[in-house]
Protein backbone atom coordinates (compact mmCIF):
# COMPACT_ATOMS: atom_id res chain seq x y z
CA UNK A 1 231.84 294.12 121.71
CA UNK A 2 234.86 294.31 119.67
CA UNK A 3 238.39 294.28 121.50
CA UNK A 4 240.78 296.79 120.45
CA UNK A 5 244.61 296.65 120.26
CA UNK A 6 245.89 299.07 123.15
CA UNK A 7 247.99 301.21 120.47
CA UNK A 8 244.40 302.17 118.41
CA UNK A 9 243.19 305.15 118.60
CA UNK A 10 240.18 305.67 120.04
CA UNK A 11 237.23 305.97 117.38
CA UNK A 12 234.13 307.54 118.84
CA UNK A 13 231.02 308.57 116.84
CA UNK A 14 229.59 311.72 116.48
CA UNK A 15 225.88 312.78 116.91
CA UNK A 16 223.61 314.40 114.19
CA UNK A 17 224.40 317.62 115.80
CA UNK A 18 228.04 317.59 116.83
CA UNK A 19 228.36 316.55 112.51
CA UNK A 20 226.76 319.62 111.82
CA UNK A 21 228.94 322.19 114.14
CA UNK A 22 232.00 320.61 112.70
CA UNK A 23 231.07 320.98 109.18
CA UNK A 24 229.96 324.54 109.84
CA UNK A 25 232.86 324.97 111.38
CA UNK A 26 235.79 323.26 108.75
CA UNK A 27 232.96 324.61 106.49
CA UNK A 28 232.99 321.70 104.50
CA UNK A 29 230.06 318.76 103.53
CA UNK A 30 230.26 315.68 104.54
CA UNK A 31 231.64 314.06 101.06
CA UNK A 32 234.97 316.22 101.49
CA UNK A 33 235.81 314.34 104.41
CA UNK A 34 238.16 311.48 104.22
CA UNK A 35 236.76 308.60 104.07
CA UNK A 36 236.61 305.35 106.43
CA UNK A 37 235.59 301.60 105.60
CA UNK A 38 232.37 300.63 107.84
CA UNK A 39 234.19 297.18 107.64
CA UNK A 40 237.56 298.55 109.18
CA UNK A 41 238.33 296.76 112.46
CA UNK A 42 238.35 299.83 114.53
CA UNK A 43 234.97 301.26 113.58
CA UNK A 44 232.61 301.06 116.59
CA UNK A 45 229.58 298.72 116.41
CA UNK A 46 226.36 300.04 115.05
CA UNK A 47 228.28 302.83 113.22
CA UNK A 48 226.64 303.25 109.56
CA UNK A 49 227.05 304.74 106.17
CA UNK A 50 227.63 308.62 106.69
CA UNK A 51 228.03 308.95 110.36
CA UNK A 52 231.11 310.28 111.32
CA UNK A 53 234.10 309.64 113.16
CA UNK A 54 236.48 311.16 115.68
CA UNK A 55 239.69 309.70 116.29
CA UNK A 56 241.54 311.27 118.58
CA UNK A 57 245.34 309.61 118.77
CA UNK A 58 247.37 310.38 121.98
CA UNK A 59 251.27 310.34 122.37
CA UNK A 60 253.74 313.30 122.13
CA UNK A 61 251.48 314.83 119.73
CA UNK A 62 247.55 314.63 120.60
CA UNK A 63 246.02 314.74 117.13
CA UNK A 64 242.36 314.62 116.43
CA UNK A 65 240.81 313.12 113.12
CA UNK A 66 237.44 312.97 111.49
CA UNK A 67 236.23 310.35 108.90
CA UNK A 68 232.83 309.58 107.53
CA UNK A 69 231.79 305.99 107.35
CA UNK A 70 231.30 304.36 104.00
């Protein structure tokens, strides 16, 4: 299990399903996402080509993201 600085955002990956509400719902595909390294230290294990990510960063102002692995 990889050990994560306490100041990263969490990174959590998103099922088949939850992918396809939020790219019905940003109605967008998945290649106009931006775009993540699968070799990036904060990627969680067992994450693959074309899943996708939400990081959600905390502080003063909560901020969600969404990447696709590549």
């Amino acid at each position: 299990m990889k050990k994560m600085h306490s100041l990263q955002p969490k990174h959590e990956k998103l099922s088949p399903q939850e992918t396809e509400k939020l790219l019905a719902k940003l109605n967008i595909s998945l290649t106009q996402l931006p775009k993540i390294s699968k070799d990036d230290a904060a990627v969680p294990e067992g994450a693959v080509k074309g899943d996708v990510l939400k990081i959600e960063r905390k502080g003063d102002f909560p901020e969600t993201y969404y990447r696709v692995v590549i």
